[in-house]
Protein backbone atom coordinates (compact mmCIF):
# COMPACT_ATOMS: atom_id res chain seq x y z
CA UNK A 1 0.00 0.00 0.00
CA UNK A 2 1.48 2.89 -1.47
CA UNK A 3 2.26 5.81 0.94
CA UNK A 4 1.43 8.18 -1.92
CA UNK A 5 -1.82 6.43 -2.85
CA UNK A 6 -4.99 7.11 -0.98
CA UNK A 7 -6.43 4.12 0.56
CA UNK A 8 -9.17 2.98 -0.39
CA UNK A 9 -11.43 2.82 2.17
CA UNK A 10 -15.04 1.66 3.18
CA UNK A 11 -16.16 2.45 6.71
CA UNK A 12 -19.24 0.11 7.92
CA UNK A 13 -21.16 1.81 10.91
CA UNK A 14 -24.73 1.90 12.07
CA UNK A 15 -26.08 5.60 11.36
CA UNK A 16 -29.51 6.17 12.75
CA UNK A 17 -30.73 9.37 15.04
CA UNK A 18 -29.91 8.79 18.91
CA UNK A 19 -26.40 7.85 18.52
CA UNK A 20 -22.74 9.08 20.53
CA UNK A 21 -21.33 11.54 18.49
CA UNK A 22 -18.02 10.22 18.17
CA UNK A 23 -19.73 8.02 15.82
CA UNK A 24 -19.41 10.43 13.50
CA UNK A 25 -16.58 12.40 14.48
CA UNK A 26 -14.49 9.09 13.43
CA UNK A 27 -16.42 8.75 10.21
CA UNK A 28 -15.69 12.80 9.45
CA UNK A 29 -12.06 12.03 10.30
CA UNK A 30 -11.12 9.46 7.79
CA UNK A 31 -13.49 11.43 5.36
CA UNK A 32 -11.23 14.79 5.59
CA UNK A 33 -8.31 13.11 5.70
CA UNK A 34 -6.36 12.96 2.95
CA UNK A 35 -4.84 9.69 3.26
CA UNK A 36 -8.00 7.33 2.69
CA UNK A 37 -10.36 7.39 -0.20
CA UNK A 38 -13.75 6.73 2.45
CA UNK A 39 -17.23 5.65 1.41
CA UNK A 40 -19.45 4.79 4.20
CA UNK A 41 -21.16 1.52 4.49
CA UNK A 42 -24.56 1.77 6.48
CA UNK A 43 -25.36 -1.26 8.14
CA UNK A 44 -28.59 -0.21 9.15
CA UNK A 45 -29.82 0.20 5.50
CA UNK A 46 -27.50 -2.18 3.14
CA UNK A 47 -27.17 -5.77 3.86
CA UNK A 48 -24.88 -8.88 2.56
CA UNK A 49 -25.76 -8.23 -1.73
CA UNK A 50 -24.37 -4.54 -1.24
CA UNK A 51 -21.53 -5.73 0.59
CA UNK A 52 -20.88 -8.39 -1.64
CA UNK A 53 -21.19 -6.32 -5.08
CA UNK A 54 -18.47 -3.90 -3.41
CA UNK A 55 -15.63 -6.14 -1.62
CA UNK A 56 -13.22 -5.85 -4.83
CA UNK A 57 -13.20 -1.96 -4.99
CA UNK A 58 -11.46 -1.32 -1.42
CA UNK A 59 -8.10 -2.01 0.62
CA UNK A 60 -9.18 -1.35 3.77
CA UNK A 61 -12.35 -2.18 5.40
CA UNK A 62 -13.21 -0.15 9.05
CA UNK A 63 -15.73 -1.54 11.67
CA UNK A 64 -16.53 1.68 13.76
CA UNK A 65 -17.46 1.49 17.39
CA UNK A 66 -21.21 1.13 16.68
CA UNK A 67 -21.02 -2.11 14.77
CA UNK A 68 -19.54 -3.89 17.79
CA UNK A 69 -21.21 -1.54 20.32
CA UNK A 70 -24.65 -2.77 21.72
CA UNK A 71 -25.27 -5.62 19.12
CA UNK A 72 -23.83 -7.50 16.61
CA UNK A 73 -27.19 -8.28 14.75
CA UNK A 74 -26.50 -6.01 11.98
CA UNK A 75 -22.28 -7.20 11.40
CA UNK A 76 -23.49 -11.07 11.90
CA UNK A 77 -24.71 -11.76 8.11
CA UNK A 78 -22.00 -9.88 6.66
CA UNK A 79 -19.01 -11.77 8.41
CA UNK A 80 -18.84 -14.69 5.67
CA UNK A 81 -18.25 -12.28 3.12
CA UNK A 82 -16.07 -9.96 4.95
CA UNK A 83 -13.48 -13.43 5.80
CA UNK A 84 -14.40 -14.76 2.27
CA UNK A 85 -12.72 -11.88 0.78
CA UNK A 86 -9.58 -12.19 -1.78
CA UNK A 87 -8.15 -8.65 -1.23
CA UNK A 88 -7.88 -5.97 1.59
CA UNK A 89 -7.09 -5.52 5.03
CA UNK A 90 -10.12 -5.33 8.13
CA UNK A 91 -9.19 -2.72 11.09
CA UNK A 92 -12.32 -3.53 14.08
CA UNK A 93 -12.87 -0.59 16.54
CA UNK A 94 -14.78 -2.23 19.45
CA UNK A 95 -17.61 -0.22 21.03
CA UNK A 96 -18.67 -0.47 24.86
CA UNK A 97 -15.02 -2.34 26.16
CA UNK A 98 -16.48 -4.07 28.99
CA UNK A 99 -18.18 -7.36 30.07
CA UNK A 100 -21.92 -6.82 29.41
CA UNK A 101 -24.67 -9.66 30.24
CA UNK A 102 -26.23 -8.39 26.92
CA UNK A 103 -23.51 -8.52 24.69
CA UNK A 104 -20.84 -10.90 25.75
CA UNK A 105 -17.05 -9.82 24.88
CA UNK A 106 -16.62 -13.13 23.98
CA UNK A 107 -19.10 -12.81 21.19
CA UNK A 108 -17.69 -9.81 20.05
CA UNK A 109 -14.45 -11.90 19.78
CA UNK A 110 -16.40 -15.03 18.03
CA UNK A 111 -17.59 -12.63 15.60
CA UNK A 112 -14.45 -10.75 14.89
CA UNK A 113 -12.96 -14.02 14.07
CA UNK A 114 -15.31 -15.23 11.63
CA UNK A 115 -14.68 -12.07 10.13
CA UNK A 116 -11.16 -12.31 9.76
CA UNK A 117 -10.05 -9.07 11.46
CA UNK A 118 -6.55 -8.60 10.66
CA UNK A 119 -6.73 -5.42 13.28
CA UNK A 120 -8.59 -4.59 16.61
CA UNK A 121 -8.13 -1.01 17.45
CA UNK A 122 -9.11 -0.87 21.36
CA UNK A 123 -9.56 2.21 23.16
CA UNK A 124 -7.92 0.78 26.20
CA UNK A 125 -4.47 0.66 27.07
CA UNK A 126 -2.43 -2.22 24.48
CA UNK A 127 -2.07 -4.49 27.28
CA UNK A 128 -5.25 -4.68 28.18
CA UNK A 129 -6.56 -4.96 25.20
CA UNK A 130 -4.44 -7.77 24.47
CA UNK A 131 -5.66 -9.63 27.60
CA UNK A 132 -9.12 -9.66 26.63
CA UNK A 133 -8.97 -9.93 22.52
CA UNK A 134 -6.14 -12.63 23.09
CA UNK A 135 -8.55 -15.08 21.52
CA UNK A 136 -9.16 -12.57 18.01
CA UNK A 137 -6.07 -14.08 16.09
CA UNK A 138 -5.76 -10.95 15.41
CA UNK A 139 -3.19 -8.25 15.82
CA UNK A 140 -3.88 -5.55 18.90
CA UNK A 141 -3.30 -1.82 18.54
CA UNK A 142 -4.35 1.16 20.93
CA UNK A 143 -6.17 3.75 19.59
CA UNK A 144 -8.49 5.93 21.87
CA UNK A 145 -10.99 8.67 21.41
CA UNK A 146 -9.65 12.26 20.41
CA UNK A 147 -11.09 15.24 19.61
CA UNK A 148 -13.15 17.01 17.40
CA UNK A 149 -12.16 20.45 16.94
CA UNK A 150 -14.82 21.31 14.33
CA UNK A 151 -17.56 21.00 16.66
CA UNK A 152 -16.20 21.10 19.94
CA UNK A 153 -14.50 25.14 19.70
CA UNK A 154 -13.88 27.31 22.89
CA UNK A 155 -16.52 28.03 24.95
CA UNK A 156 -17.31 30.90 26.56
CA UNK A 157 -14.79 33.20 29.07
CA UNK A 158 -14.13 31.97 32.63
CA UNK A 159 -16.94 34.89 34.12
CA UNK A 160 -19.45 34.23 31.72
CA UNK A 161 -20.19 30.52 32.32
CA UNK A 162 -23.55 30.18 34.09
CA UNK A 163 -22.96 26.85 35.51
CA UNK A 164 -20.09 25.69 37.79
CA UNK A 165 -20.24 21.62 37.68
CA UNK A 166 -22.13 20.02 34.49
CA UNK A 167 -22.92 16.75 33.91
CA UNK A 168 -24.55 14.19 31.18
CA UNK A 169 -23.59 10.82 31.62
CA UNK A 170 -25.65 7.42 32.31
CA UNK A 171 -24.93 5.48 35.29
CA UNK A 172 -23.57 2.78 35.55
CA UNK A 173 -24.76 -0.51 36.60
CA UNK A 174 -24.09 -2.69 39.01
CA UNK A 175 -22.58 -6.00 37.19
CA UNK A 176 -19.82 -3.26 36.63
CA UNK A 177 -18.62 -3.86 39.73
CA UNK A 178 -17.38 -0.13 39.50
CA UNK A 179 -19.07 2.47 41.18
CA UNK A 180 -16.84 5.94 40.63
CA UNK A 181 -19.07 7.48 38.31
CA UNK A 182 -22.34 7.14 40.11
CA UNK A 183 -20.53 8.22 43.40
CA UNK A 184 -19.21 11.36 41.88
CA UNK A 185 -22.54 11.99 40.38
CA UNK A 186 -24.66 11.55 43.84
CA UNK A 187 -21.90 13.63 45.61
CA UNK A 188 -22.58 16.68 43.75
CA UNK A 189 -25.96 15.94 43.28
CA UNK A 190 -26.51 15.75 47.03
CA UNK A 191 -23.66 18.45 48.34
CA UNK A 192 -23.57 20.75 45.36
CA UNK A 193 -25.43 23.67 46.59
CA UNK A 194 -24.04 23.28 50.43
CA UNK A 195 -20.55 24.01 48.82
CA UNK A 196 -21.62 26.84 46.88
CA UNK A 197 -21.96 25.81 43.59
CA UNK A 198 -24.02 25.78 40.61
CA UNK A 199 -24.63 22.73 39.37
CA UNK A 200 -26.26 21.45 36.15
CA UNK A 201 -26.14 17.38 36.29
CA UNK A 202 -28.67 14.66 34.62
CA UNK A 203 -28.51 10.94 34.09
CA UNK A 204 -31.73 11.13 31.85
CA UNK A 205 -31.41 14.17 29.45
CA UNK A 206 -29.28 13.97 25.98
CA UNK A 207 -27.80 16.22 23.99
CA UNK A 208 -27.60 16.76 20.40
CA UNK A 209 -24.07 17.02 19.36
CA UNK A 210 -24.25 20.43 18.70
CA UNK A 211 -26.06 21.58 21.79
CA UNK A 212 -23.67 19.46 24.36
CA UNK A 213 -21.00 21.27 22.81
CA UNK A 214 -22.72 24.17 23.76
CA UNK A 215 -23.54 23.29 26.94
CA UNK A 216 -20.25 22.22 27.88
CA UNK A 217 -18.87 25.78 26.89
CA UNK A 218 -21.08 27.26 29.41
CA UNK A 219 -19.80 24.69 32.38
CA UNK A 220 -16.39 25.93 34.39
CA UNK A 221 -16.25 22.67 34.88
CA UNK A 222 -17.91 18.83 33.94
CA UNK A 223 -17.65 15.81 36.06
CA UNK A 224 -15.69 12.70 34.13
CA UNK A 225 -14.00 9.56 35.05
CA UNK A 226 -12.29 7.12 33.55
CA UNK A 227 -14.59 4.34 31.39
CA UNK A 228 -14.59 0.84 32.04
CA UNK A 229 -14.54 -1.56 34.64
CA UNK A 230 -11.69 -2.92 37.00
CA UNK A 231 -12.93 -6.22 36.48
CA UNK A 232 -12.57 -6.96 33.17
CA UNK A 233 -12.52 -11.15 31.70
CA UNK A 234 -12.08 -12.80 28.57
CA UNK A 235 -14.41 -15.21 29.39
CA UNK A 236 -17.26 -12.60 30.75
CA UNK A 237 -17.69 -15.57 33.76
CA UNK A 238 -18.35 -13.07 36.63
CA UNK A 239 -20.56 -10.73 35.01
CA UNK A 240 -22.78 -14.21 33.72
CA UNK A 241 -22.85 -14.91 37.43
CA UNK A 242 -24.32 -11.50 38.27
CA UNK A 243 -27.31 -11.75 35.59
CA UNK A 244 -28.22 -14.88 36.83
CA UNK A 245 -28.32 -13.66 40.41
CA UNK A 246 -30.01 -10.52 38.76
CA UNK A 247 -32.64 -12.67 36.55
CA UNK A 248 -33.93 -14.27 39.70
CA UNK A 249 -34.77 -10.69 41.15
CA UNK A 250 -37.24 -9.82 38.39
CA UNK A 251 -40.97 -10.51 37.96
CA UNK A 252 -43.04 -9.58 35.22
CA UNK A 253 -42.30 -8.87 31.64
CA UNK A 254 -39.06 -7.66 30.80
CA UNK A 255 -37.27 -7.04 27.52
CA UNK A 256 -34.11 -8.48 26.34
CA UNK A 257 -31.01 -6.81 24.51
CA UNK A 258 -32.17 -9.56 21.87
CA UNK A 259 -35.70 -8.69 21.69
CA UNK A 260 -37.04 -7.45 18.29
CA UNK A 261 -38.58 -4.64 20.22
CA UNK A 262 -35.29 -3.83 20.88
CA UNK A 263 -33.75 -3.51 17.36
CA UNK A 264 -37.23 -1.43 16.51
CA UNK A 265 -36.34 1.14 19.19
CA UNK A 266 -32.83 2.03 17.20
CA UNK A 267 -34.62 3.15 14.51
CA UNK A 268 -37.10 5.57 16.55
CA UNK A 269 -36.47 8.96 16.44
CA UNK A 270 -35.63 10.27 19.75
CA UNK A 271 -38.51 12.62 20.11
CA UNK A 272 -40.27 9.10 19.97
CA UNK A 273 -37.61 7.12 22.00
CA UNK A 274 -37.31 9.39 24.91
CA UNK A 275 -40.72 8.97 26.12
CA UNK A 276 -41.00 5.55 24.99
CA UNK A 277 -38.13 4.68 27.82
CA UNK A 278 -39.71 6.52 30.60
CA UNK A 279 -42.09 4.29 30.13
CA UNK A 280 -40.35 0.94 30.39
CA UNK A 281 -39.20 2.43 33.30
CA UNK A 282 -42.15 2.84 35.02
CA UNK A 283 -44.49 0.77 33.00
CA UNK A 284 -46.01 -2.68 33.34
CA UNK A 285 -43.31 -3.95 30.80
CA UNK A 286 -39.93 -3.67 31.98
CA UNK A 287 -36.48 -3.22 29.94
CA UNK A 288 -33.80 -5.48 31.61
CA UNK A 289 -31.11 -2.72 31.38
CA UNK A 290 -33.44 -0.37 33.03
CA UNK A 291 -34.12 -3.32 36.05
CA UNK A 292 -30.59 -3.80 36.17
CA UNK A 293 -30.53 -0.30 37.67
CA UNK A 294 -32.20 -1.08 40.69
CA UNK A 295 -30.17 -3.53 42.08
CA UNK A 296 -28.34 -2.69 45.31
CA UNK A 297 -24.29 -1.90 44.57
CA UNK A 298 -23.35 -2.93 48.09
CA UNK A 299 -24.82 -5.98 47.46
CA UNK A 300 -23.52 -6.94 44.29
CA UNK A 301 -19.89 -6.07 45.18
CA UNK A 302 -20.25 -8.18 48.76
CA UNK A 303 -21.41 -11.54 46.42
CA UNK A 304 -20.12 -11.16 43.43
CA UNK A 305 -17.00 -8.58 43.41
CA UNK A 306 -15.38 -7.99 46.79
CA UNK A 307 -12.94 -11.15 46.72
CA UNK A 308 -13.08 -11.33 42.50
CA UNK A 309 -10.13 -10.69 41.10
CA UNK A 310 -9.16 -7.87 39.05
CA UNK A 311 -7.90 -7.29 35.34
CA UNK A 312 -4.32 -8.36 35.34
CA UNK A 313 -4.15 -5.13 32.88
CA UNK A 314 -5.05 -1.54 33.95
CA UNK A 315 -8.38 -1.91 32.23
CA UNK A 316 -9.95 1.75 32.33
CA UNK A 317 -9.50 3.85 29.49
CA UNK A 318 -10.02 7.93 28.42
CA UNK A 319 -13.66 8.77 27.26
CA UNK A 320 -14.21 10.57 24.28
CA UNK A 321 -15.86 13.17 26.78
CA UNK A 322 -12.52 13.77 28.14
CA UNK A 323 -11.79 14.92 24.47
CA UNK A 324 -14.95 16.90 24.37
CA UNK A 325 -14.22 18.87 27.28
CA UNK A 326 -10.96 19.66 26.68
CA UNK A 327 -11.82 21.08 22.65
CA UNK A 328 -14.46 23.47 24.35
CA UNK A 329 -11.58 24.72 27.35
CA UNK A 330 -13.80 23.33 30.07
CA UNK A 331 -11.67 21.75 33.20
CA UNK A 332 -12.70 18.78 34.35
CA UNK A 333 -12.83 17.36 37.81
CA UNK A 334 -12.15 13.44 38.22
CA UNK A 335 -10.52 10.90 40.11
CA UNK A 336 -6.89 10.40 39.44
CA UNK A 337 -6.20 7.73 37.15
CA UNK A 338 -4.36 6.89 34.15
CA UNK A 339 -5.97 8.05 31.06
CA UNK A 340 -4.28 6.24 28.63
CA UNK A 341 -1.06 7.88 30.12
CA UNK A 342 -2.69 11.00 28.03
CA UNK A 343 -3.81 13.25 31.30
CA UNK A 344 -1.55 13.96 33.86
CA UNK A 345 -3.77 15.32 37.37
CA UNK A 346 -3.20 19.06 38.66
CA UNK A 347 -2.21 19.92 34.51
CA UNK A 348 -5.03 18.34 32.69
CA UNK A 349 -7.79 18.18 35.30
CA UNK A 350 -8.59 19.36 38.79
CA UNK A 351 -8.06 15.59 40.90
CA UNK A 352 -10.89 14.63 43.68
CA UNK A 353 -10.08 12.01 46.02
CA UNK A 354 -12.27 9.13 45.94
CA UNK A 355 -12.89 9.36 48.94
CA UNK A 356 -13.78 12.99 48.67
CA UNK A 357 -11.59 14.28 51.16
CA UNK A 358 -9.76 16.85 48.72
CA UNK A 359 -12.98 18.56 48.17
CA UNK A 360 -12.35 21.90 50.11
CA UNK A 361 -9.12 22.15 48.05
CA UNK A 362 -10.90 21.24 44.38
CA UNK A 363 -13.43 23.67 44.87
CA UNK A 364 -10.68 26.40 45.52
CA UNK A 365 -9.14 25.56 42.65
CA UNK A 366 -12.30 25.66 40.49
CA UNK A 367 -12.71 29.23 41.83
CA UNK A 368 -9.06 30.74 41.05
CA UNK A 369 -10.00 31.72 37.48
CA UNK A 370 -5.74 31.81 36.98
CA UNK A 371 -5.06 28.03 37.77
CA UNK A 372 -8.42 27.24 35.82
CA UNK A 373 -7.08 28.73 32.78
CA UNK A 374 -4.19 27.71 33.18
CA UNK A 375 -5.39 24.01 33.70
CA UNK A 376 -7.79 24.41 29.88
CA UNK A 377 -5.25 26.06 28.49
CA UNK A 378 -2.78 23.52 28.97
CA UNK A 379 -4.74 20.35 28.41
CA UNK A 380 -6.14 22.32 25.01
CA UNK A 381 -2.53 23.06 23.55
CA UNK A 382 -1.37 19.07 24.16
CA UNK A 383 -4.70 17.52 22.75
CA UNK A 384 -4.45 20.10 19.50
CA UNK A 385 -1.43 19.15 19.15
CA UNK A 386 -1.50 15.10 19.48
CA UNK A 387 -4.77 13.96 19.87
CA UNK A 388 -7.48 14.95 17.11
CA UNK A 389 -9.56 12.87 14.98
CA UNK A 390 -7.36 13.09 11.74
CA UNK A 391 -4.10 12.27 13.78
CA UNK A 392 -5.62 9.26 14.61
CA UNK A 393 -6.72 8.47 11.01
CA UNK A 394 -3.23 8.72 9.74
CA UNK A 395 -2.03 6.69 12.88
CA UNK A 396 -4.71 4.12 11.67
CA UNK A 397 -3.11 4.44 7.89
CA UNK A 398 0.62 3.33 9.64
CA UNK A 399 -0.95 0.40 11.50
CA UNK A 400 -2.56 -0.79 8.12
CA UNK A 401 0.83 -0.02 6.42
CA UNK A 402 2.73 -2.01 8.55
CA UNK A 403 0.19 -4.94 8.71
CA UNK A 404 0.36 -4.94 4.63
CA UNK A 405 4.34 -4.90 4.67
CA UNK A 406 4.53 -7.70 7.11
CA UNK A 407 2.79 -9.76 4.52
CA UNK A 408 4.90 -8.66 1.53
């Protein structure tokens, strides 16, 4: 593969309403860059024929996030042509990195491998990627989220930010086994105005693209952590244990991750799917993610967690939110942690004790408008300057490279 040839390039991804933006930040980034020659394969709309009639015009293949994310229903029919091919090279980016009763890592990793991936691009750190994908056959590469600087542009000056602490993130459940992001969530949510602050956080509401961008331009600060779980397995044993302990606890109807119902929902607008999951949350019929939520933490960790033991690897990983943050100058406040070595605490971010002991201190710091733009400042100039969408294209184009030469 020619280094003065574009490559050819066709991206397969799910593109339907309600969907992370980083979705299409990746798709935009191999688009615009001018290494790859992209045309976008919609899994959603075009099935195994399409696929088929088009396998002889492209070198490279991508997977994005969403067609390993929260099903594989949509890449399943396509993986006997994808390993059946004569020509080209497949690159997977895996979506949702953690062991989910609903979508078992080790059927992503089935389904990879009837595929023939020649490259899984995790957004965790290489070696922990390797641990879990060791199965893939294929060869392991880390490439995280970045940012989009096109849509996520410097918000608004220090004194004219309306809102102290922001927040839009889910919560996560218990067969996690990880609890940070729900404690740092009910800590503000609970203590936020007794320390003085303004605070603007939801589990529930969503954002357009556009308007969290906006949103997080008028925050002096958002709430992140790390993604992922400590407890990550190959063999997604310990979180099977957990469903079945959580199955048990249910009465009623509920729906499955592999209900039709389920697939229908992903094509709903979300004017239509917003309402439509307040009411499986309230309703007579239940979604099982949604009853997953109402198990007890403590209780889960004490059975199933306390004595389990952990990823051998350091199996947490940056969030594309990170990215998002730090493209609009907004500091973040977090637990310390790794970051895929990319963050470094007191430069990058404002660090908060787990335990929240520090909190005196991090709200001082939040105030001094000189260390907070010194802290955005400093995290904005290192991510422009390493970690954008299109430099992680063209590292994708020397991973595919290399892969190719190996071969020759």
């Amino acid at each position: 593969m020619a280094r003065d040839s574009q490559i050819r390039t066709l991206i397969l991804t799910l593109q339907y309403e309600h969907r992370a933006s980083y979705y299409d930040d990746w798709a935009h980034a191999y688009q615009s860059c001018d290494l790859f020659d992209c045309q976008i394969f919609n899994l959603m709309k075009e099935g195994p024929d399409e696929l088929a009639a088009l396998m002889g015009e492209f070198d490279l293949f991508i997977l994005l996030h969403s067609a390993t994310g929260d099903t594989l229903g949509y890449l399943q029919p396509l993986a006997n042509i994808l390993a059946d091919r004569r020509r080209g090279v497949v690159l997977s980016f895996i979506g949702n990195e953690f062991n989910s009763p609903y979508l078992p890592l080790m059927a992503k990793v089935d389904l990879l491998k009837a595929c023939r991936v020649d490259i899984i691009a995790t957004q965790l750190l290489e070696e922990a990627g390797s641990y879990i994908y060791q199965g893939s056959n294929a060869k392991i590469v880390s490439i995280p989220h970045a940012l989009n600087p096109d849509l996520f542009r410097s918000g608004k000056a220090y004194e004219q930010r309306s809102i102290d602490i922001g927040m839009r993130s889910y919560r996560y459940p218990p067969y996690l086994g990880d609890n940070d992001r729900n404690a740092i969530i009910d800590y503000f949510v609970e203590q936020g105005e007794e320390l003085g602050l303004t605070c603007d956080i939801s589990t529930t509401k969503r954002f357009t693209p556009e308007k969290w961008a906006g949103f997080l331009g008028n925050c002096r600060a958002v709430l992140s952590t790390e993604t992922g779980s400590w407890y990550l397995q190959p063999d997604d044993d310990l979180v099977s244990q957990v469903h079945d302990y959580a199955q048990k606890q249910r009465s009623g109807i509920v729906i499955g991750e592999d209900s039709p119902l389920r697939s229908l929902v992903r094509h709903l607008p979300a004017a239509v799917k917003s309402p439509l999951m307040t009411l499986l949350k309230k309703g007579p019929i239940k979604y099982g993610v949604f009853e997953d939520e109402k198990l007890d933490f403590d209780e889960v960790y004490e059975r199933f967690f306390k004595t389990a033991p952990r990823c051998p690897a350091y199996s947490k990983a940056i969030s594309s939110r990170n990215f998002d943050a730090i493209g609009t100058r907004t500091c973040q406040i977090m637990f310390p942690g790794r970051f895929n070595d990319i963050l470094i605490a007191d430069k990058h971010y404002i660090p908060l004790e787990p335990d929240f002991s520090n909190i005196v201190e991090v709200v001082e710091k939040l105030h001094d408008k000189n260390l907070w733009q010194a802290i955005v400042e400093e995290a904005h100039g290192m991510v422009m300057e390493s970690h954008t969408y299109e430099q992680r294209a063209r590292q994708t184009a020397k991973v595919v490279e290399a892969v190719v030469s190996s071969r020759l």
